[in-house]
Protein backbone atom coordinates (compact mmCIF):
# COMPACT_ATOMS: atom_id res chain seq x y z
CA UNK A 1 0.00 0.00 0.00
CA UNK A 2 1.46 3.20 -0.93
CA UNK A 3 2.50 5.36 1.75
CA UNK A 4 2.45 8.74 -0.23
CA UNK A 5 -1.39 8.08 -1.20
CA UNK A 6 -1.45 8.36 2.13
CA UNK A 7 0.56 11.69 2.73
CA UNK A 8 -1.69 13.00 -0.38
CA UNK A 9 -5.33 11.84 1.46
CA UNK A 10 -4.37 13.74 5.22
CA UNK A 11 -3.03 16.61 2.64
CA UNK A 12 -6.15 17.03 1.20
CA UNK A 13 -8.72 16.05 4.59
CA UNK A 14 -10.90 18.70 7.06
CA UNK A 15 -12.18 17.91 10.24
CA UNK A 16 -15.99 17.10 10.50
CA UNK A 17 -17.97 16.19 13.85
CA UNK A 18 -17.43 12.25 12.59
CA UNK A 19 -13.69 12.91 12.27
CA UNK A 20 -11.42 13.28 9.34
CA UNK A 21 -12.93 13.12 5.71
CA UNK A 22 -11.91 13.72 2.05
CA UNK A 23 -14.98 15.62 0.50
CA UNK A 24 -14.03 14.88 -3.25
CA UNK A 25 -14.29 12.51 -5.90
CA UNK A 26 -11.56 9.83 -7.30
CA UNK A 27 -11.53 12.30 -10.11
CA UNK A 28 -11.55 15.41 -7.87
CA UNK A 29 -8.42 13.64 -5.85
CA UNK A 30 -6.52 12.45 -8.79
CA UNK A 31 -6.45 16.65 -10.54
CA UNK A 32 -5.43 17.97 -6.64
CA UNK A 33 -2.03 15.18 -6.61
CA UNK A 34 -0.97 14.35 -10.29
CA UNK A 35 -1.60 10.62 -11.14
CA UNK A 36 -4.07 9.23 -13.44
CA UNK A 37 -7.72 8.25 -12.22
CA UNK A 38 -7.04 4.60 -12.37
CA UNK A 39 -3.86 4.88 -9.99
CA UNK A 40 -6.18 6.46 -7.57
CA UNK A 41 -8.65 3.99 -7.71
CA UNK A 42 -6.32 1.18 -7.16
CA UNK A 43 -4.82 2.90 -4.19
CA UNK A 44 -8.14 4.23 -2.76
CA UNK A 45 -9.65 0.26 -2.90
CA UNK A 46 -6.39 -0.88 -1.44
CA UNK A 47 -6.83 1.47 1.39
CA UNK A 48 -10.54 0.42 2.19
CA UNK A 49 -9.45 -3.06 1.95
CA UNK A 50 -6.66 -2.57 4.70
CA UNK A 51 -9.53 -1.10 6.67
CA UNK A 52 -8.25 2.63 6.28
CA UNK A 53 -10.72 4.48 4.99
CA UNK A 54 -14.66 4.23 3.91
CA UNK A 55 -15.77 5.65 0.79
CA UNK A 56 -18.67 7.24 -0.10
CA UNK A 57 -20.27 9.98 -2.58
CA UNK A 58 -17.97 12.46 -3.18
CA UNK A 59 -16.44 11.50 0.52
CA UNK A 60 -13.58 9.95 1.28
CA UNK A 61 -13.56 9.05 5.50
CA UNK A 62 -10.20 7.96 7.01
CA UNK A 63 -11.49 5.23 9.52
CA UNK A 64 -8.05 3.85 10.39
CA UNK A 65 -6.00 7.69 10.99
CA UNK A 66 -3.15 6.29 13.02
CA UNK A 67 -2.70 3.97 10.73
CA UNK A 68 -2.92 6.56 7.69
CA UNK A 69 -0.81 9.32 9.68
CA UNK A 70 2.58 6.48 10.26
CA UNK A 71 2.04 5.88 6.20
CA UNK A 72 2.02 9.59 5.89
CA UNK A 73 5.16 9.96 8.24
CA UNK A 74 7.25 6.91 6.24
CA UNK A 75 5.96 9.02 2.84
CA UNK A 76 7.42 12.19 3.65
CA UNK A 77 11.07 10.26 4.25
CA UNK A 78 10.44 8.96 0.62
CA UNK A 79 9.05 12.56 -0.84
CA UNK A 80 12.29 14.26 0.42
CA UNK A 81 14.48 11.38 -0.87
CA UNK A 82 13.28 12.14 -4.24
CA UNK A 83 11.95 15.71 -4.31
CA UNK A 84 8.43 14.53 -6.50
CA UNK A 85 4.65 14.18 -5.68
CA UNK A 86 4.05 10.62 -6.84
CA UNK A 87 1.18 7.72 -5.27
């Protein structure tokens, strides 16, 4: 599971009274970080299948944030190893 879809999903979350949530689209959150649609999709059903987040319309919850925040943490050491936004 890639840890910079990660760093790219708490990038992009708010705050709501159920906790933190994507309010966009696949589409919507492929435009804001670079990669194609389908590279989204793959990485957005292999985060619901880990159990780390729930999608809905246009919503994207983070269910598992601990979990998401450590990918996010071990994506930054690979972002500033290689200086590029990538999933």
């Amino acid at each position: 599971m890639p840890p910079r879809g990660a760093y790219h999903l708490l990038e992009l979350c708010t705050r709501d009274e159920a906790g933190l949530v994507v309010h966009a689209t696949q589409d919507e959150v492929a435009r804001a970080v670079g990669p194609v649609r389908e590279v989204v999709a793959r990485t957005l059903r292999d985060f619901a299948h880990e159990g780390l987040i729930a999608r809905g319309p246009r919503a994207i919850r983070l269910v598992g944030p601990r979990r998401v925040l450590h990918l996010r943490h071990l994506a930054l050491g690979e972002l500033l190893q290689q200086g590029g936004r990538h999933w």
